[in-house]
Protein backbone atom coordinates (compact mmCIF):
# COMPACT_ATOMS: atom_id res chain seq x y z
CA UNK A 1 0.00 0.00 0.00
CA UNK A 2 1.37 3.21 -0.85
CA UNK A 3 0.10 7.09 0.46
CA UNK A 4 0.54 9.77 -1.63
CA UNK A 5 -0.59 13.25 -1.63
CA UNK A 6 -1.93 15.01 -4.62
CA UNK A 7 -4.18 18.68 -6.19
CA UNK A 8 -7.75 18.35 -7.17
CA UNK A 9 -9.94 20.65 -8.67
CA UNK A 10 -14.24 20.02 -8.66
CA UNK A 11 -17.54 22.02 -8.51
CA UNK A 12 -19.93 21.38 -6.24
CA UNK A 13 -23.07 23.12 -4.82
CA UNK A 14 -23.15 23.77 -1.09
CA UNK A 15 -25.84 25.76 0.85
CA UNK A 16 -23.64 27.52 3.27
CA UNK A 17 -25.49 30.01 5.54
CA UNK A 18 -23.59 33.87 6.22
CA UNK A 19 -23.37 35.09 9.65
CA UNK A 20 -25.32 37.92 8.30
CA UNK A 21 -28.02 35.30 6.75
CA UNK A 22 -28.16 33.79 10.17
CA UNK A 23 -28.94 37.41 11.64
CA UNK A 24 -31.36 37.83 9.20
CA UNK A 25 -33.36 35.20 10.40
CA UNK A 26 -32.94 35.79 13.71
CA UNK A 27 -34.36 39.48 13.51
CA UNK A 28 -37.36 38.13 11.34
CA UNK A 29 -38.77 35.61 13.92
CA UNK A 30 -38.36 37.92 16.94
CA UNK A 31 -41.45 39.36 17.84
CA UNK A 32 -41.32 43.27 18.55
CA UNK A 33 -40.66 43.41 21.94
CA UNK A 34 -37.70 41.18 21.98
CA UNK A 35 -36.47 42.91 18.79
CA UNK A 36 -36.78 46.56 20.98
CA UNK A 37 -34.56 44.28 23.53
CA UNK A 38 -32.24 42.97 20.73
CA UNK A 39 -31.47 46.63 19.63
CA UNK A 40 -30.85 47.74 23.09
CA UNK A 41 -27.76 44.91 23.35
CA UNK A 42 -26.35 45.83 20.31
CA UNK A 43 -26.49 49.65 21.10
CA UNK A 44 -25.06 48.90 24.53
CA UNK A 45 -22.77 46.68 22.25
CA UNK A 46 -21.87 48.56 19.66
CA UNK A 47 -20.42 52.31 19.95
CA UNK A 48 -20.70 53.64 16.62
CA UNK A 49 -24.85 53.04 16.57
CA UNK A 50 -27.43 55.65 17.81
CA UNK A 51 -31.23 55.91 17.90
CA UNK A 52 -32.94 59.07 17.91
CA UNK A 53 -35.98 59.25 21.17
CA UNK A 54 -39.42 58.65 19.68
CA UNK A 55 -42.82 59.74 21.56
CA UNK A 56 -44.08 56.48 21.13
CA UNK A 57 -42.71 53.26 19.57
CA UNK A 58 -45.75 51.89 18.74
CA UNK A 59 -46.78 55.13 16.55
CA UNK A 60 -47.55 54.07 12.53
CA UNK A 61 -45.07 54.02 10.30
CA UNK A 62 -46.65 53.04 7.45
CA UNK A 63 -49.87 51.93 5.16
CA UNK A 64 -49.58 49.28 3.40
CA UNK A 65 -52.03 49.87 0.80
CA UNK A 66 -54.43 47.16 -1.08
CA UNK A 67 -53.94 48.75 -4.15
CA UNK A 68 -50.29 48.85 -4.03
CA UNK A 69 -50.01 44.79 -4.31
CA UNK A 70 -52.04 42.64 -6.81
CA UNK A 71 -52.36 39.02 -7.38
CA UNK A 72 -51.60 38.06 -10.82
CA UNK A 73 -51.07 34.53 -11.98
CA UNK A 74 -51.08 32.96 -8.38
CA UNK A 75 -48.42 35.23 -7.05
CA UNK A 76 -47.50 38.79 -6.16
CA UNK A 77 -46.99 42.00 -7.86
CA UNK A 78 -46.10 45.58 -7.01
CA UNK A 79 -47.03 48.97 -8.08
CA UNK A 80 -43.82 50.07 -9.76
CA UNK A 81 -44.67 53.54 -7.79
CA UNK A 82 -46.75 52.10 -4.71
CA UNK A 83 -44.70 52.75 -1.24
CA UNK A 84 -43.67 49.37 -0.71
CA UNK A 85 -41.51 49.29 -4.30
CA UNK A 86 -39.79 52.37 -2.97
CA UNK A 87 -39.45 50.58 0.24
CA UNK A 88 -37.76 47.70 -1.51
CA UNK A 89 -35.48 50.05 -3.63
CA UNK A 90 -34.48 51.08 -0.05
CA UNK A 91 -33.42 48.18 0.99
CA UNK A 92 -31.19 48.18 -1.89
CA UNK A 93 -29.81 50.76 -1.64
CA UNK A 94 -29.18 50.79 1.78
CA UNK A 95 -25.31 50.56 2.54
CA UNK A 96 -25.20 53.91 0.35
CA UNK A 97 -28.09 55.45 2.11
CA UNK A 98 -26.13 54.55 5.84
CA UNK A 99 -23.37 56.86 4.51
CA UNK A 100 -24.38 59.95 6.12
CA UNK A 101 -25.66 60.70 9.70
CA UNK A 102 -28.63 62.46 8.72
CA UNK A 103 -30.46 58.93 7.16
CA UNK A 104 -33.48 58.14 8.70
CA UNK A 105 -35.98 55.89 6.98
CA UNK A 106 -38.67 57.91 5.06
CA UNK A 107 -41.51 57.09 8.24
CA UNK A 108 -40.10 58.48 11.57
CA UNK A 109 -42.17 58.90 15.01
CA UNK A 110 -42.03 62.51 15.89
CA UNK A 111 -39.02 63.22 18.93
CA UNK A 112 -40.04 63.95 22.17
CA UNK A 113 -38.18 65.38 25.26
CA UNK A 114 -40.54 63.76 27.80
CA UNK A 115 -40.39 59.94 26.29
CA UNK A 116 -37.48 59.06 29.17
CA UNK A 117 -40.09 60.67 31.89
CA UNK A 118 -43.17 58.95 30.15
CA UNK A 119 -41.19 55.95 30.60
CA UNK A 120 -40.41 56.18 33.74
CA UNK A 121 -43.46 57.02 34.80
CA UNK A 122 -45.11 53.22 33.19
CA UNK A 123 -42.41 51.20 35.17
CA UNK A 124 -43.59 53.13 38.52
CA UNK A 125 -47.02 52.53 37.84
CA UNK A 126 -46.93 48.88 37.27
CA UNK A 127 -48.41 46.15 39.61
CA UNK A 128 -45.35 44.19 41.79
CA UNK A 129 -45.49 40.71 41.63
CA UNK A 130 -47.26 38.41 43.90
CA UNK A 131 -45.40 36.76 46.12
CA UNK A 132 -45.24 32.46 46.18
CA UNK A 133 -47.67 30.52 48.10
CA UNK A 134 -44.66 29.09 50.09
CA UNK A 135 -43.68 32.23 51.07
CA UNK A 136 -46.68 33.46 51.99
CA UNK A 137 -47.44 30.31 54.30
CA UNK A 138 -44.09 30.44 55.68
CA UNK A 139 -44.77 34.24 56.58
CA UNK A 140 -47.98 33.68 58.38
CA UNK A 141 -46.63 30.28 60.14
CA UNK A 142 -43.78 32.27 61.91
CA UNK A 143 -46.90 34.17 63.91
CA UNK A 144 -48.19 31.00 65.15
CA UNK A 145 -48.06 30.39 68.70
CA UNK A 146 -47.17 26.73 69.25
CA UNK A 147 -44.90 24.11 70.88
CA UNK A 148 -40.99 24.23 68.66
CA UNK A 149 -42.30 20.79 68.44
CA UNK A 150 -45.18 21.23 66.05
CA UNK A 151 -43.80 24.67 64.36
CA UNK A 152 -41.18 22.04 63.12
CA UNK A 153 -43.83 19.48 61.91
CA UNK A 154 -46.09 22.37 60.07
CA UNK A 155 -42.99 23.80 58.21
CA UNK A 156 -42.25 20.20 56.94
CA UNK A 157 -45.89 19.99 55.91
CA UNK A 158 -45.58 23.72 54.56
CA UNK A 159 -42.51 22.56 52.15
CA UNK A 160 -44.64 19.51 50.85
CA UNK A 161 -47.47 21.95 49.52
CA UNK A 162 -48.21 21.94 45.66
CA UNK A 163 -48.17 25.19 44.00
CA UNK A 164 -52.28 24.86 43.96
CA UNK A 165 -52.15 24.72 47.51
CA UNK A 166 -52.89 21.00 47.58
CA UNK A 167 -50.68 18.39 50.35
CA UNK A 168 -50.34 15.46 47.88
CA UNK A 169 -47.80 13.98 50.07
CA UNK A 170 -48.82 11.41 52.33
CA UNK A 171 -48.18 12.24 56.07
CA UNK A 172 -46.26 9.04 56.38
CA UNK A 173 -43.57 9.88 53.68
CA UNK A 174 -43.35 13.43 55.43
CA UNK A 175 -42.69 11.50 58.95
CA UNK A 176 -40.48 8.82 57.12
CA UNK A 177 -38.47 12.03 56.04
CA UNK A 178 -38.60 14.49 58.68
CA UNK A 179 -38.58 11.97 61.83
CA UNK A 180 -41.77 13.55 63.25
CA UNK A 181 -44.07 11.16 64.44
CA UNK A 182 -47.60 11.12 62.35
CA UNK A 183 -50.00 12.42 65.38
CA UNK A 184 -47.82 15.63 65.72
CA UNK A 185 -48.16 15.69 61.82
CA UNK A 186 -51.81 15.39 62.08
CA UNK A 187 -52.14 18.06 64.84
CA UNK A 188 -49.71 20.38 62.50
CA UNK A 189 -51.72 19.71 59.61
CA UNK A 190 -54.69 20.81 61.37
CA UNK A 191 -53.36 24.02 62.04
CA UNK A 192 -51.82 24.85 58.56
CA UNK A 193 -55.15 24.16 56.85
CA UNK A 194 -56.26 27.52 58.93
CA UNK A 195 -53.83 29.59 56.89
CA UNK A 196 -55.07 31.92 54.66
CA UNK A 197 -56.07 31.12 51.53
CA UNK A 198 -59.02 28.84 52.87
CA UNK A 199 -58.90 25.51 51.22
CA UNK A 200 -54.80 25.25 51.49
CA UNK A 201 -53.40 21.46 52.63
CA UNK A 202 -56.24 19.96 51.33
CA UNK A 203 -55.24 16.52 50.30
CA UNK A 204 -58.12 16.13 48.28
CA UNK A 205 -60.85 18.50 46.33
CA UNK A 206 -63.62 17.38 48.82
CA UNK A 207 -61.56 18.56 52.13
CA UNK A 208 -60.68 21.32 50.13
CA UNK A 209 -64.06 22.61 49.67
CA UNK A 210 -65.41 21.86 52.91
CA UNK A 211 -62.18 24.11 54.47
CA UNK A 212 -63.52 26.82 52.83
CA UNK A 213 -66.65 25.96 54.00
CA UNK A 214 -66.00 26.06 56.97
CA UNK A 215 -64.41 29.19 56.62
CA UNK A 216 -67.63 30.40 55.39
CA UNK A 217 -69.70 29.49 58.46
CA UNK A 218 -67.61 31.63 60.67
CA UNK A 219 -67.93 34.72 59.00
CA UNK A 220 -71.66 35.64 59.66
CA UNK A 221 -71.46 38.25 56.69
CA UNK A 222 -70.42 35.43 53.87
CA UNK A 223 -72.66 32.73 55.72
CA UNK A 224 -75.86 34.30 55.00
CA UNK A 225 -77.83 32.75 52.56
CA UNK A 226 -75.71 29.00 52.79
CA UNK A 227 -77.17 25.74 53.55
CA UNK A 228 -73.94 24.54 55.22
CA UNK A 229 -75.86 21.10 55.84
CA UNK A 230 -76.59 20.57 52.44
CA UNK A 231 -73.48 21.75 50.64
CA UNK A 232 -71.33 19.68 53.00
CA UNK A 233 -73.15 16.60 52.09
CA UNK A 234 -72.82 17.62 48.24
CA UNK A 235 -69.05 17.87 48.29
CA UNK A 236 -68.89 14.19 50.69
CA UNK A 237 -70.85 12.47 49.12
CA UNK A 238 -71.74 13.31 45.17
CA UNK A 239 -68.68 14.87 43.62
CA UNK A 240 -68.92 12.60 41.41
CA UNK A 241 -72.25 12.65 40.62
CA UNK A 242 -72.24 16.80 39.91
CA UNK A 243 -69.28 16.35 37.86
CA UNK A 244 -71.46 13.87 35.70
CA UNK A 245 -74.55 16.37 35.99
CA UNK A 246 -76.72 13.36 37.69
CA UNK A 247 -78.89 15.91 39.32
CA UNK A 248 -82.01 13.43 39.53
CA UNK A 249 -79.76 10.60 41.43
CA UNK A 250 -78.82 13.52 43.49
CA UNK A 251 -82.71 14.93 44.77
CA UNK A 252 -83.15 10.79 45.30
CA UNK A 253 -80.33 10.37 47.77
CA UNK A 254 -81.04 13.52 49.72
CA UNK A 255 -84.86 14.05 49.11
CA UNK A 256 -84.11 17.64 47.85
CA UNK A 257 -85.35 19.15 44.78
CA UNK A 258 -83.75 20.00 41.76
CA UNK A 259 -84.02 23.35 42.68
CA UNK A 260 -82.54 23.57 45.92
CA UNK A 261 -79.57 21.60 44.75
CA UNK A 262 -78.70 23.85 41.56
CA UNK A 263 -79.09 26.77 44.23
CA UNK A 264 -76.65 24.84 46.68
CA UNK A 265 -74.48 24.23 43.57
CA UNK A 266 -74.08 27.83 42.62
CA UNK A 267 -73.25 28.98 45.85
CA UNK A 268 -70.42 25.83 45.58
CA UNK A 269 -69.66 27.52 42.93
CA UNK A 270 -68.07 30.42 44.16
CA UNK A 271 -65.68 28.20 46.26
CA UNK A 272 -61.87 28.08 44.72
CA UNK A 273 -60.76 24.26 44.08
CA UNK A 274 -57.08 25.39 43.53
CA UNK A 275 -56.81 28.00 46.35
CA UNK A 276 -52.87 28.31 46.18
CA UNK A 277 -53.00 29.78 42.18
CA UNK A 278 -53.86 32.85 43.62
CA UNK A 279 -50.16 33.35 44.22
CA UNK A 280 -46.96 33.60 42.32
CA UNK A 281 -48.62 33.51 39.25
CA UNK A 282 -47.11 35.50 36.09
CA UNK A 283 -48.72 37.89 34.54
CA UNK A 284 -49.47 37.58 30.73
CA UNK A 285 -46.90 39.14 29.32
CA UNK A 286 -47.71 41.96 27.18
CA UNK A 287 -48.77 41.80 23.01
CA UNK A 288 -47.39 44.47 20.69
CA UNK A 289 -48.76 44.13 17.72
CA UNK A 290 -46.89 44.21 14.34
CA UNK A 291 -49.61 45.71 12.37
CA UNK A 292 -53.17 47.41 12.59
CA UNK A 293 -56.22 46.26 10.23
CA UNK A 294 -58.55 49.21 9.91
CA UNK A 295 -61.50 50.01 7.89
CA UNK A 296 -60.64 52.06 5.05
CA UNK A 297 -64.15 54.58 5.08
CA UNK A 298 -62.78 55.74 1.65
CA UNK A 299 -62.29 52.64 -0.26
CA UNK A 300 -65.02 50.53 1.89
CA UNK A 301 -61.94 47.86 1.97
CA UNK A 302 -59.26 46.89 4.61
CA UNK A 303 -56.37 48.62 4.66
CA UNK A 304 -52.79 47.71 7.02
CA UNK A 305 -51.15 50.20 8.67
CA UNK A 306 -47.40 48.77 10.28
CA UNK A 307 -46.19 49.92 13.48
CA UNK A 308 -42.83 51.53 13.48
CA UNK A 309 -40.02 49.28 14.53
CA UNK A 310 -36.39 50.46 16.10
CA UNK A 311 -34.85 50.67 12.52
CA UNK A 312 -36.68 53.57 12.43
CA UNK A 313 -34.96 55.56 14.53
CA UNK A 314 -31.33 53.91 14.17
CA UNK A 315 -28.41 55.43 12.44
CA UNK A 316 -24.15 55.50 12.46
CA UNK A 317 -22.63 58.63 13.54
CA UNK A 318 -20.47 60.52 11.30
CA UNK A 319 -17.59 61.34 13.68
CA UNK A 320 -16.69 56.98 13.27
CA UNK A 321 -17.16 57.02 9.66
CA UNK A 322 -14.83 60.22 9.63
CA UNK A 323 -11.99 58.36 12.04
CA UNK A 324 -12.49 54.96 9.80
CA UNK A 325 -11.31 56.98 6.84
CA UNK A 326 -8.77 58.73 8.55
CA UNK A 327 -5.08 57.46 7.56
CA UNK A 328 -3.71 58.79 11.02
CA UNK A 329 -6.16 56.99 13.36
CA UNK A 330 -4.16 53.56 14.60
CA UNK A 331 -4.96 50.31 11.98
CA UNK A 332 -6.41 48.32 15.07
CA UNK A 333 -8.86 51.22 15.87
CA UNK A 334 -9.89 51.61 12.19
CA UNK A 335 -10.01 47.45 12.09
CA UNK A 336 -12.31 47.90 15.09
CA UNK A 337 -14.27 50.56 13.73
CA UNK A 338 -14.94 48.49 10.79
CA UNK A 339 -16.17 45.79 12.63
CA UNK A 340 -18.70 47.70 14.42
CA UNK A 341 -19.90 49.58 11.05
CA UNK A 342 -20.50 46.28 9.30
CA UNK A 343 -22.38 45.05 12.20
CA UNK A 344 -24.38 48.32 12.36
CA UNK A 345 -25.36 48.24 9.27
CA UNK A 346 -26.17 44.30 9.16
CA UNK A 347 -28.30 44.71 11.56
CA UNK A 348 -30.34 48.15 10.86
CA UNK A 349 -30.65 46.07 7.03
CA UNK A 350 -31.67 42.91 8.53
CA UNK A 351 -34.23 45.22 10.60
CA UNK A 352 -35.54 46.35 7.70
CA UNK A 353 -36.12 43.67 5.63
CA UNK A 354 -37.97 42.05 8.77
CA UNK A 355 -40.55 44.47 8.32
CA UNK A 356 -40.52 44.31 4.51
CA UNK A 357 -41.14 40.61 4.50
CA UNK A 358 -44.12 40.61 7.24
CA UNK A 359 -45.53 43.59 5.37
CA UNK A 360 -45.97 41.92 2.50
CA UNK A 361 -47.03 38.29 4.37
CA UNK A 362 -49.91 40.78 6.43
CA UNK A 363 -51.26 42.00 3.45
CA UNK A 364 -52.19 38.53 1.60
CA UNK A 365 -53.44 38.04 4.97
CA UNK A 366 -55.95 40.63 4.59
CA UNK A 367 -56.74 40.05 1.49
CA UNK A 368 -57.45 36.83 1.72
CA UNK A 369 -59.52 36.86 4.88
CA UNK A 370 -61.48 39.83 4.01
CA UNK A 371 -65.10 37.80 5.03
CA UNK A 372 -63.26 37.01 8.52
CA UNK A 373 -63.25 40.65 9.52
CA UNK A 374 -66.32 41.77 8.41
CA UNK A 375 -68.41 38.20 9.60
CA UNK A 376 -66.24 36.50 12.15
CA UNK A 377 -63.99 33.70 12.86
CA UNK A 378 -66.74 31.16 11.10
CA UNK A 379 -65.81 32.66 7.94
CA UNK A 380 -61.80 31.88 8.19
CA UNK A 381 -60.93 30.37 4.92
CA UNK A 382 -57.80 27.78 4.32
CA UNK A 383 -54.82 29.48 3.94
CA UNK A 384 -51.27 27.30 3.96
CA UNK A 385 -48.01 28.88 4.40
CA UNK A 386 -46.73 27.17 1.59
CA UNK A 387 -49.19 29.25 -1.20
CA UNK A 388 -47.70 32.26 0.56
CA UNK A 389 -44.84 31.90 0.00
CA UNK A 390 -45.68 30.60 -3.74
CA UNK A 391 -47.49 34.00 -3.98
CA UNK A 392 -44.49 36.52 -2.51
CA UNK A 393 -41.05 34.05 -4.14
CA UNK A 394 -39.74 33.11 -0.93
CA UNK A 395 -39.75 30.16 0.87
CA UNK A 396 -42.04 28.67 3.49
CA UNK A 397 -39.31 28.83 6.56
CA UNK A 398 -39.19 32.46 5.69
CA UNK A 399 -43.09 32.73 6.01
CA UNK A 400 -43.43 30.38 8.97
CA UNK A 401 -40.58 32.92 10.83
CA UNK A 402 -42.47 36.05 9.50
CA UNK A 403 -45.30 34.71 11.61
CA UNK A 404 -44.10 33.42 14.49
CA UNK A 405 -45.04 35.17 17.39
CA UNK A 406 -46.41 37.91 15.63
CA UNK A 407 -49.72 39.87 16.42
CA UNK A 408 -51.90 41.67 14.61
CA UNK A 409 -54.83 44.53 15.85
CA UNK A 410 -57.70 44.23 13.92
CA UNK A 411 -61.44 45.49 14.27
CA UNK A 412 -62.77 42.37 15.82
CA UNK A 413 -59.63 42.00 18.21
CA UNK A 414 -56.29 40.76 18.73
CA UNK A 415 -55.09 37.62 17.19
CA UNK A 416 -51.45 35.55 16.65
CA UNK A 417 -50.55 36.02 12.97
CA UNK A 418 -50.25 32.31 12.97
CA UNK A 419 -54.09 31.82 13.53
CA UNK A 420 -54.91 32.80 9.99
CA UNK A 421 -53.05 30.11 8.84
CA UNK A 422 -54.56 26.68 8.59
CA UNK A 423 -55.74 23.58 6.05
CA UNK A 424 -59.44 23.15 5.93
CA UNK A 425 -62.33 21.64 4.11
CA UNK A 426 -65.18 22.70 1.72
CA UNK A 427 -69.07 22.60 2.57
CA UNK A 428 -71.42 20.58 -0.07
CA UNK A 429 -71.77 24.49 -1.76
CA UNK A 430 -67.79 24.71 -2.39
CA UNK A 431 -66.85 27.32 -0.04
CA UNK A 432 -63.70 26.88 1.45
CA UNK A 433 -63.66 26.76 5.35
CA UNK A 434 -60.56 26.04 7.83
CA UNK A 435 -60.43 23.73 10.34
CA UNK A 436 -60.43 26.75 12.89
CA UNK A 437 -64.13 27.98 11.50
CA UNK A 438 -64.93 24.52 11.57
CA UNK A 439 -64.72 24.67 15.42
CA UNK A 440 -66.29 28.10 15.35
CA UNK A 441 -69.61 26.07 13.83
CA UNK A 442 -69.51 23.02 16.19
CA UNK A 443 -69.80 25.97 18.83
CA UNK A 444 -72.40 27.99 17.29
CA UNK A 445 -74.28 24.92 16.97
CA UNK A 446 -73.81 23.53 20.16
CA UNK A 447 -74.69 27.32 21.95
CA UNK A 448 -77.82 27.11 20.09
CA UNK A 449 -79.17 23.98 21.00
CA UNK A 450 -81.95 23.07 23.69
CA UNK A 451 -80.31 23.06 26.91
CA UNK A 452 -82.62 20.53 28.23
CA UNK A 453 -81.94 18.30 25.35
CA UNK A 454 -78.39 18.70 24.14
CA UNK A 455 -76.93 17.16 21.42
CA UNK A 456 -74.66 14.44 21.49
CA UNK A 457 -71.80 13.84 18.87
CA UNK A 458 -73.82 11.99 16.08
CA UNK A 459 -76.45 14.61 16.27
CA UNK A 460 -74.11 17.47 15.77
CA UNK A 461 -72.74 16.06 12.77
CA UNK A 462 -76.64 15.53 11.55
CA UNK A 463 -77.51 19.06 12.12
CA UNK A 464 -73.68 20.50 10.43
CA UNK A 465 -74.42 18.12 7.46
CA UNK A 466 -77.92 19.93 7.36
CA UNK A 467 -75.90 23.18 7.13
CA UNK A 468 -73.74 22.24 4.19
CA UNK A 469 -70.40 20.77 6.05
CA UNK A 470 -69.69 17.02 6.24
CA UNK A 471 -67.70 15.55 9.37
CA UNK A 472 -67.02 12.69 11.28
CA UNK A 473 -68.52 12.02 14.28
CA UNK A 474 -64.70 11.41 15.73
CA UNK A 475 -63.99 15.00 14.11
CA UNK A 476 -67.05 16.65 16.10
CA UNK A 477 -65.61 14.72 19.35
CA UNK A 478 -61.94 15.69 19.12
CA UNK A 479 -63.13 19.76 18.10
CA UNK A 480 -65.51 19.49 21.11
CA UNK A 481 -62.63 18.32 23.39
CA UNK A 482 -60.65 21.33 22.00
CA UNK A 483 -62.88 23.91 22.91
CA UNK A 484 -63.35 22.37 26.52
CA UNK A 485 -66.70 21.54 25.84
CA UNK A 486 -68.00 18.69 27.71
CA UNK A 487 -70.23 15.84 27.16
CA UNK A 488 -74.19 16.44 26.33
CA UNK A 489 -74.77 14.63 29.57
CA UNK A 490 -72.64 17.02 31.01
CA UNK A 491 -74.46 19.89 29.66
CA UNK A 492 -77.79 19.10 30.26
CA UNK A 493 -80.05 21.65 32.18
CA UNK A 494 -82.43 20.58 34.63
């Protein structure tokens, strides 16, 4: 066997993904929030980039007209002079436009001395954050006066409690673990289920609802009005049977009429079966739209109008551009200056061309869904990513990132950009429907029925054949399931 080395020459094609493609589609799948946050790093990061203080952030940027973008042929055309070819042409030009310190795109939120203050002001105004349920426990259990003995016990039993406020820990694995012997456990148990919230080291929903009752009967204000007697025995003895709706097994076993029982069942009602989700529980976090559908009184159609995104406001100071071509300044701080311009003007591009693409994807959105907006979600039609992206040239990841996370603010409220895409069917006249207004009829239909005699699965699917759509009993089951709605048994009213 002999090795050798030799020279080679071949062509071959390889998809090899930029740095700067690989920003590109990070900065088009952030939503706007996180892409405020993004540009805040790289300004902290990156000396030679400045934005200029806006009044508001969310303030419109642009329209993007309907009659600026056409379908022709399955896919998507410009106006030569509509704004969003000039917008385009931008782009293009935009390493020559980044030249001088005075660029600014051609939409720009008007400047504002107060915005810091305004600011400010929001953070100071917001709610703090709820403390834990453990820490709340642990805060009232240090005021309880008891032996060392049992404040020992009820701090073990205290570090065993779910987040719903639920012991689901059995008292011997607590005693097998902590040494303490299960009466003091018991005793210590007893006295952490009078903590406030009512209901809390319940080991199961029934104890947890008769704590709270009990709670109830002490306070002569919320006790009026409660039959104590007969709610206790609902919540010992028939769980089961309310959760199943069985109201006429019920009025046998305790020779109480309907009635009464639907009374006693309301008042249950307003009991809490997870008392310890009260605490430490995050707040949504906030939606910032990308876009704004609005009415267009004018044109009777809908039009988009973007929000303005940090790009807006971004641009590279002169004095660095000046020192970069400056023969005297040191090679490593031109080489570093460099740097940071390229990045700069990657990432004010990249910013750009974000809102370009979703711009464009928002529009056949609108178009396409016009009956959605004007009659509501029954009216959604079928609209895959993949004929999107047909329609604009690009390809499907680039839609499915243009969308993700995204919200739009439209007449009829706010929705994830992703919701207006789905498969679907057609109804016996040959209107297309998604799956998603598919589940808006199964509701319709089953918040229109007789109460007293619900439909079950295989009628539902008689009465939306009757209305033109064709589905499968297992269809009408799993939508049903989706939409939390329960069983017709479940939802019969007596």
């Amino acid at each position: 066997m002999q090795l050798g080395q030799s020279m080679s020459m071949r062509m071959d094609q390889r998809q090899i993904l930029t740095p700067r493609m690989i920003q590109s589609m990070e900065i088009l799948q952030l939503p706007l929030m996180a892409l405020e946050e993004r540009v805040e790093q790289e300004l902290q990061a990156n000396p030679v980039l400045e934005i200029k203080a806006t009044t508001d952030p969310l303030a419109s940027r642009a329209e993007v007209a309907p009659t600026d973008v056409s379908i022709e042929n399955g896919r998507l055309s410009q106006a030569a002079d509509g704004p969003s070819a000039e917008e385009f042409q931008r782009l293009d030009r935009i390493a020559d436009y980044l030249e001088n310190e005075e660029y600014s795109p051609a939409y720009r939120p008007r400047q504002s001395a107060d915005s810091g203050e305004e600011r400010f002001d929001a953070i100071a105004n917001s709610a703090a954050r709820s403390g834990s349920l453990l820490d709340h426990l642990i805060d009232q259990w240090r005021l309880i006066d008891t032996l060392p003995e049992l404040r020992q016990a009820g701090r073990a039993i205290i570090d065993h409690i779910e987040p719903d406020g639920y012991l689901r820990t059995p008292l011997t694995d607590i005693a097998a673990s902590t040494s303490n012997p299960i009466d003091r456990l018991q005793i210590a148990l007893r006295l952490v289920q009078q903590l406030d919230p009512s209901g809390v080291g319940a080991r199961s929903l029934s104890e947890c609802l008769k704590l709270q009752l009990d709670a109830l009967e002490d306070d002569e204000e919320y006790a009026e009005g409660h039959d104590f007697d007969l709610e206790r025995r609902l919540i010992r003895d028939h769980i089961k049977d309310l959760e199943l709706n069985r109201y006429p097994q019920i009025a046998r076993a305790t020779g109480r009429p309907i009635d009464e029982l639907k009374r006693a069942v309301r008042r249950l009602g307003r009991l809490n079966p997870a008392p310890g989700r009260a605490f430490g529980i995050d707040e949504a976090p906030p939606v910032t739209p990308d876009a704004e559908v609005f009415l267009n009184e004018e044109t009777g159609r809908y039009d988009v109008r973007m929000r303005s995104d940090p790009s807006d406001n971004l641009y590279i100071r002169k004095r660095y551009r000046a020192m970069l071509a400056d023969k005297s300044v040191e090679k490593t701080t031109r080489e570093f200056l460099a740097d940071k311009l390229r990045s700069a003007r990657w990432l004010i591009e990249a910013i750009q061309q974000r809102a370009s693409t979703i711009a464009r994807v928002i529009r056949i959105v609108v178009d396409q869904q016009q009956e959605f907006f004007e009659k509501g979600p029954e009216y959604l039609r079928p609209l895959p990513m993949i004929q999107v992206a047909d329609m604009l040239g690009i390809h499907v990841a680039t839609v499915s990132r243009a969308v993700s996370e995204k919200w739009i603010q439209t007449p009829v409220g706010v929705f994830p950009l992703r919701r207006f895409f789905s498969m679907g069917t057609t109804d016996a006249s040959g209107q297309e429907m998604s799956w998603n207004a598919v589940q808006e009829k199964i509701r319709k239909i089953i918040d229109e029925e007789d109460k007293q005699k619900p439909l079950n699965d295989d009628e539902i699917v008689e009465v939306a054949k009757s209305q033109g759509i064709d589905l499968a009993r297992r269809t009408v089951a799993k939508y049903r399931k989706l939409l939390n709605i329960p069983t017709a048994r479940q939802r019969r009213a007596y």
